[in-house]
C-alpha atoms as a PDB file:
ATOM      1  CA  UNK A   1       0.000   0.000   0.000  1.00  0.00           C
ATOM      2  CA  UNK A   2       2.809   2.399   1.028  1.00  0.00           C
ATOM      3  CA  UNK A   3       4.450   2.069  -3.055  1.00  0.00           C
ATOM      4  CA  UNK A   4       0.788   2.966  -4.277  1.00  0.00           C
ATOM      5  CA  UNK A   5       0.515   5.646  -1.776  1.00  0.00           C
ATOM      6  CA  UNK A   6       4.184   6.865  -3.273  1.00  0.00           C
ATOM      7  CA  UNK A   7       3.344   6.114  -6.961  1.00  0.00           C
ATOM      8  CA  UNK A   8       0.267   8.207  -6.606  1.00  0.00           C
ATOM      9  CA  UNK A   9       1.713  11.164  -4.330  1.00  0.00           C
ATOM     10  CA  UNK A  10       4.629  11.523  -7.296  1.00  0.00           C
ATOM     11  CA  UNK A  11       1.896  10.917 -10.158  1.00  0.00           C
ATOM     12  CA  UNK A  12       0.068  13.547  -8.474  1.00  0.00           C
ATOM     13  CA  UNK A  13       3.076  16.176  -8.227  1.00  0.00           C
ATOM     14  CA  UNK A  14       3.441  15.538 -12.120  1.00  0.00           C
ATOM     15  CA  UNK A  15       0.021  16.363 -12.914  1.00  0.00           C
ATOM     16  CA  UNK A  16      -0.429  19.118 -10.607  1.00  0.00           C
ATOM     17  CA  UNK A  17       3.476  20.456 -12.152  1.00  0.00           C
ATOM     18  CA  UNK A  18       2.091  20.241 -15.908  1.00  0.00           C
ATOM     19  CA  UNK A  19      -0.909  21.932 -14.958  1.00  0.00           C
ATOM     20  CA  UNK A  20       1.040  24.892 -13.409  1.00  0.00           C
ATOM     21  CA  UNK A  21       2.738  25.240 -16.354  1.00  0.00           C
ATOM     22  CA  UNK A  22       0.422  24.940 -18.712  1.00  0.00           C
ATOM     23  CA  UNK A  23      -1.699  27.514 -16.869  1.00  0.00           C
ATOM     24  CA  UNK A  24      -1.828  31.045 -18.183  1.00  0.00           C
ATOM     25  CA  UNK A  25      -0.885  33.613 -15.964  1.00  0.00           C
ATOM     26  CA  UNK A  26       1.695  31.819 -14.457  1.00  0.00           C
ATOM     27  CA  UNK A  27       4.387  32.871 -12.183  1.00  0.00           C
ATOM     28  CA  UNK A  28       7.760  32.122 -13.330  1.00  0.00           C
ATOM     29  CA  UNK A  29       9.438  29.116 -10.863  1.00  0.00           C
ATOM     30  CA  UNK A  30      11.983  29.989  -8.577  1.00  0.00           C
ATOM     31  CA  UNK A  31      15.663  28.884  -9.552  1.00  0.00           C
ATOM     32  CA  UNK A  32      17.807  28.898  -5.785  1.00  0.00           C
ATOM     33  CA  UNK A  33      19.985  27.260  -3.990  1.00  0.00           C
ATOM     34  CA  UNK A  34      19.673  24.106  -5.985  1.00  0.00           C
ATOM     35  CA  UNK A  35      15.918  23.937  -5.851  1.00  0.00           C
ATOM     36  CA  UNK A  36      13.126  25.258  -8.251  1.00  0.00           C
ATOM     37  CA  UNK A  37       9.130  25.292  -7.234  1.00  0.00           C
ATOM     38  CA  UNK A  38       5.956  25.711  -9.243  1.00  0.00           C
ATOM     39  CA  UNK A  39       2.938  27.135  -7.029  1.00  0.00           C
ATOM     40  CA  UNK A  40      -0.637  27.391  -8.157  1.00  0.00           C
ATOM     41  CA  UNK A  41      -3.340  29.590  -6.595  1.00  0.00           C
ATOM     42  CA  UNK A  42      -6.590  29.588  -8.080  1.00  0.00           C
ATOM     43  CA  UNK A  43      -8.116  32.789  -9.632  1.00  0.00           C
ATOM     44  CA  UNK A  44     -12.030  31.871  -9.202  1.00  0.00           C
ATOM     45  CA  UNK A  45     -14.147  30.209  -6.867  1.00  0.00           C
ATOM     46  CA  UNK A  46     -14.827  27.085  -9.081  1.00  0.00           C
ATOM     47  CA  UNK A  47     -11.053  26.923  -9.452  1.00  0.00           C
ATOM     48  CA  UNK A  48     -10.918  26.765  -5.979  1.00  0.00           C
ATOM     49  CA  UNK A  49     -13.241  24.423  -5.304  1.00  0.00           C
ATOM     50  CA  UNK A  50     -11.744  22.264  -7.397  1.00  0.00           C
ATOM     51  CA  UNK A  51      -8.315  22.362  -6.202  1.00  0.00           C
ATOM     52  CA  UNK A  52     -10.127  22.156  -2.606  1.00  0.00           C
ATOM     53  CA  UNK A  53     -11.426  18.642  -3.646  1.00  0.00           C
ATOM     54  CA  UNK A  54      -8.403  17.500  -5.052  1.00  0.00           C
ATOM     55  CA  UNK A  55      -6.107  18.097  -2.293  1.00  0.00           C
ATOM     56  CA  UNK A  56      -8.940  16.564   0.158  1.00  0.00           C
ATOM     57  CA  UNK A  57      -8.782  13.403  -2.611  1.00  0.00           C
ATOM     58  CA  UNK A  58      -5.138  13.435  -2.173  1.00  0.00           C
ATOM     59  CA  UNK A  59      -5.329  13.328   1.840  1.00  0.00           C
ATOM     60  CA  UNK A  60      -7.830  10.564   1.859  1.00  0.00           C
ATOM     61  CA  UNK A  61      -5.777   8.308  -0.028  1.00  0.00           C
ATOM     62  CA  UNK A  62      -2.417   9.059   2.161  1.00  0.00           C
ATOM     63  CA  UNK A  63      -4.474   7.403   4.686  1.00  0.00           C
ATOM     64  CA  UNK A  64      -5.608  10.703   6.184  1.00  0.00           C
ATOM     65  CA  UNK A  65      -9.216  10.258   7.938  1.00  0.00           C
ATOM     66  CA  UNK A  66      -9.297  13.934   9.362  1.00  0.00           C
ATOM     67  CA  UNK A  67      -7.884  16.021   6.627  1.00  0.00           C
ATOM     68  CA  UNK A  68      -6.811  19.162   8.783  1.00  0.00           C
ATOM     69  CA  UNK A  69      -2.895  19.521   9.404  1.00  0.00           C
ATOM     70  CA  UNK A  70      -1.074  16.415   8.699  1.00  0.00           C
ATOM     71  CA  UNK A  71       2.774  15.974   7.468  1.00  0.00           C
ATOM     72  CA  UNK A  72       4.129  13.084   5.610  1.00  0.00           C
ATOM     73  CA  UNK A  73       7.586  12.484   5.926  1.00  0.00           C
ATOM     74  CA  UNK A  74      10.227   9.465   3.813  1.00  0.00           C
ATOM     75  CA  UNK A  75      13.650  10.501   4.469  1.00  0.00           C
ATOM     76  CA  UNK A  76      16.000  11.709   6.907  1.00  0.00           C
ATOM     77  CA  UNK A  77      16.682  15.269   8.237  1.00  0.00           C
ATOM     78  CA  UNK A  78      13.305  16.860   6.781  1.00  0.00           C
ATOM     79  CA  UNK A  79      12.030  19.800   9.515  1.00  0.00           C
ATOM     80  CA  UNK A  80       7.758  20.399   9.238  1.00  0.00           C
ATOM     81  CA  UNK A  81       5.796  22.982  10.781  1.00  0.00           C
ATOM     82  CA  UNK A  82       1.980  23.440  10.734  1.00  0.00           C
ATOM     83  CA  UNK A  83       0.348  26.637  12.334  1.00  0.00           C
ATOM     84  CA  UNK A  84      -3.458  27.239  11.980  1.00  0.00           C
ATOM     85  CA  UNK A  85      -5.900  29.956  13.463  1.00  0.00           C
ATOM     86  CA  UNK A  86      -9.116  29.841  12.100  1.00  0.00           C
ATOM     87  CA  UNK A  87     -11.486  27.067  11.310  1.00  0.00           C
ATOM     88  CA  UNK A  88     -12.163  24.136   8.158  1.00  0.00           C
ATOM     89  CA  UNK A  89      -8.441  24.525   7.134  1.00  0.00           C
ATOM     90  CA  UNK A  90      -6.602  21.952   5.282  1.00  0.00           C
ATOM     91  CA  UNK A  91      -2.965  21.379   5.017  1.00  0.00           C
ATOM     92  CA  UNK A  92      -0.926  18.488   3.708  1.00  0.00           C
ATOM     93  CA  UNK A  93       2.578  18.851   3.947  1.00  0.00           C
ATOM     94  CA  UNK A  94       4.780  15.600   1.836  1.00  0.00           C
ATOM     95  CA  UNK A  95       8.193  15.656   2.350  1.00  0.00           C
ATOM     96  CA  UNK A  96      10.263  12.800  -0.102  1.00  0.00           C
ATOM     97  CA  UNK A  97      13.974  12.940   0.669  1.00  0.00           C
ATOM     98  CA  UNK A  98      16.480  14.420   2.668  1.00  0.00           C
ATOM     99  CA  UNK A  99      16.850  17.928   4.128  1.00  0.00           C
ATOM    100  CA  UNK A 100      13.351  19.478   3.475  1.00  0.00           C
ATOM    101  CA  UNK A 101      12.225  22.421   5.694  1.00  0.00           C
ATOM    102  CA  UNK A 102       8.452  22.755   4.962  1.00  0.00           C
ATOM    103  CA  UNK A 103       5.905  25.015   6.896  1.00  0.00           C
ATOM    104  CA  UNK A 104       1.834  25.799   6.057  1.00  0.00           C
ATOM    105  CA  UNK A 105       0.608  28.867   8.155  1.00  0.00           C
ATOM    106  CA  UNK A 106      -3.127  28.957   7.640  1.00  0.00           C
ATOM    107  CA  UNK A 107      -4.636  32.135   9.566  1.00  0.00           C
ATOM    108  CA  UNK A 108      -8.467  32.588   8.404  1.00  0.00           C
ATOM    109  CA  UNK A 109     -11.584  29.817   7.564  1.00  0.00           C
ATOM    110  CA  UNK A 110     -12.005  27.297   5.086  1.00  0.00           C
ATOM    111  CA  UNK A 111      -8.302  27.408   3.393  1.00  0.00           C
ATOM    112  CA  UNK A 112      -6.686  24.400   1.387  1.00  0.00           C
ATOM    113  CA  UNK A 113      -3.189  23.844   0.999  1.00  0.00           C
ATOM    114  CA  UNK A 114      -0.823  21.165   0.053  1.00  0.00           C
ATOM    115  CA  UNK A 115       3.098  21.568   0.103  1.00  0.00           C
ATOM    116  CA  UNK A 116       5.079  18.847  -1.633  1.00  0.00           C
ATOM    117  CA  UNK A 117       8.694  18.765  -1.258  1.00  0.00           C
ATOM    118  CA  UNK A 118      10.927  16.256  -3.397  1.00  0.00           C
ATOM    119  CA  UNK A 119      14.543  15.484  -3.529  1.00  0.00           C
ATOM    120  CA  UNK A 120      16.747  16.956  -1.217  1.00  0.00           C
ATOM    121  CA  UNK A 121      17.591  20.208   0.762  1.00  0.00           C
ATOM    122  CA  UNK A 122      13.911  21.696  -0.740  1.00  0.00           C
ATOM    123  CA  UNK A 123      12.705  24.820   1.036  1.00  0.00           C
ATOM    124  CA  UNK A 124       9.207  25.677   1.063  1.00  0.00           C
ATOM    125  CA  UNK A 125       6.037  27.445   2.348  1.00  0.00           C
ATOM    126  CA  UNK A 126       2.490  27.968   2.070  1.00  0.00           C
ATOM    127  CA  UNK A 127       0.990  31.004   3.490  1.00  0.00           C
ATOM    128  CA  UNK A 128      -2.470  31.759   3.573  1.00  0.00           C
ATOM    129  CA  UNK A 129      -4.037  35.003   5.546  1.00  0.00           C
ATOM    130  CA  UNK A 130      -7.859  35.111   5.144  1.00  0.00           C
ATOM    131  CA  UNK A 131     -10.544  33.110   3.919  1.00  0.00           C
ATOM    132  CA  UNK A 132     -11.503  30.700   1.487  1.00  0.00           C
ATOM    133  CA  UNK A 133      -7.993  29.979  -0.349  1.00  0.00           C
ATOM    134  CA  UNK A 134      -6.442  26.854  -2.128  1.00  0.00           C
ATOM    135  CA  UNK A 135      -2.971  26.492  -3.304  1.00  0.00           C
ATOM    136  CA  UNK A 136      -0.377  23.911  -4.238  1.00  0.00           C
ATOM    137  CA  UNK A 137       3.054  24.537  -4.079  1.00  0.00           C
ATOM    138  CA  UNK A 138       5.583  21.783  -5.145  1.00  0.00           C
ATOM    139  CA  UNK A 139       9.568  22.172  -4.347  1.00  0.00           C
ATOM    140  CA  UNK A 140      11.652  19.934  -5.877  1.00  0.00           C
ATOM    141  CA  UNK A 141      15.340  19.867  -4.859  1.00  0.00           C
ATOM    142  CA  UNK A 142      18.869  18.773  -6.252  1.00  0.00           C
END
């Protein structure tokens, strides 16, 4: 179960990746320190919604039953931190590798966010201040 749960986390990442760059109105990724990251935050409210679901989907089949902060960690030296003030939020922090220092600060109601961190030495954050906000970032590191 654990390979399927790692097949699908990394088939995931690639899907969410190509979306982010196929999607207009895209930020340029990062290029530092070894590292580059692709984030997506959704412009509308389906959008949103969507994403919302999809990271919920991607929660429940980690083997998370109460999607609300939970960190997923293969590896050795990875640092997590979760801080949340507000109500209905959703993180998912998946670290895969060495080195990773993740955090999700969630102040408001209602936000989804994933942060998935790959390779090694990735730094990475998702902040979200108000309510009613999705957002993927992914981090991968070499």
């Amino acid at each position: 179960r654990n390979a399927m749960t790692t097949k699908f986390t990394k088939t995931f990442a690639a899907a969410v990746t190509a979306l982010v760059i196929g999607t207009a109105g895209l930020s340029t990724p990062a290029m530092a320190g070894g590292q580059f990251s692709f984030s997506y935050a959704p412009q509308t409210s389906d959008q949103q919604q969507v994403l919302g679901l999809g990271l919920l989907a991607l929660a429940l089949i980690n083997g998370v039953s109460d999607p609300v902060a939970n960190v997923r960690q293969q590896g050795s030296h990875n640092s997590a931190g979760v801080r949340q003030n507000g109500r209905g939020n959703n993180g998912l922090l998946v670290q895969e590798g060495n080195g990773h220092q993740g955090t999700i600060e969630q102040v408001g109601n209602h936000n989804n966010c994933a942060l998935l961190q790959f390779g090694e030495n990735t730094r990475g954050q998702c902040a979200q201040f108000g309510d009613n906000q999705s957002g993927i970032t992914t981090v991968f590191g070499f």
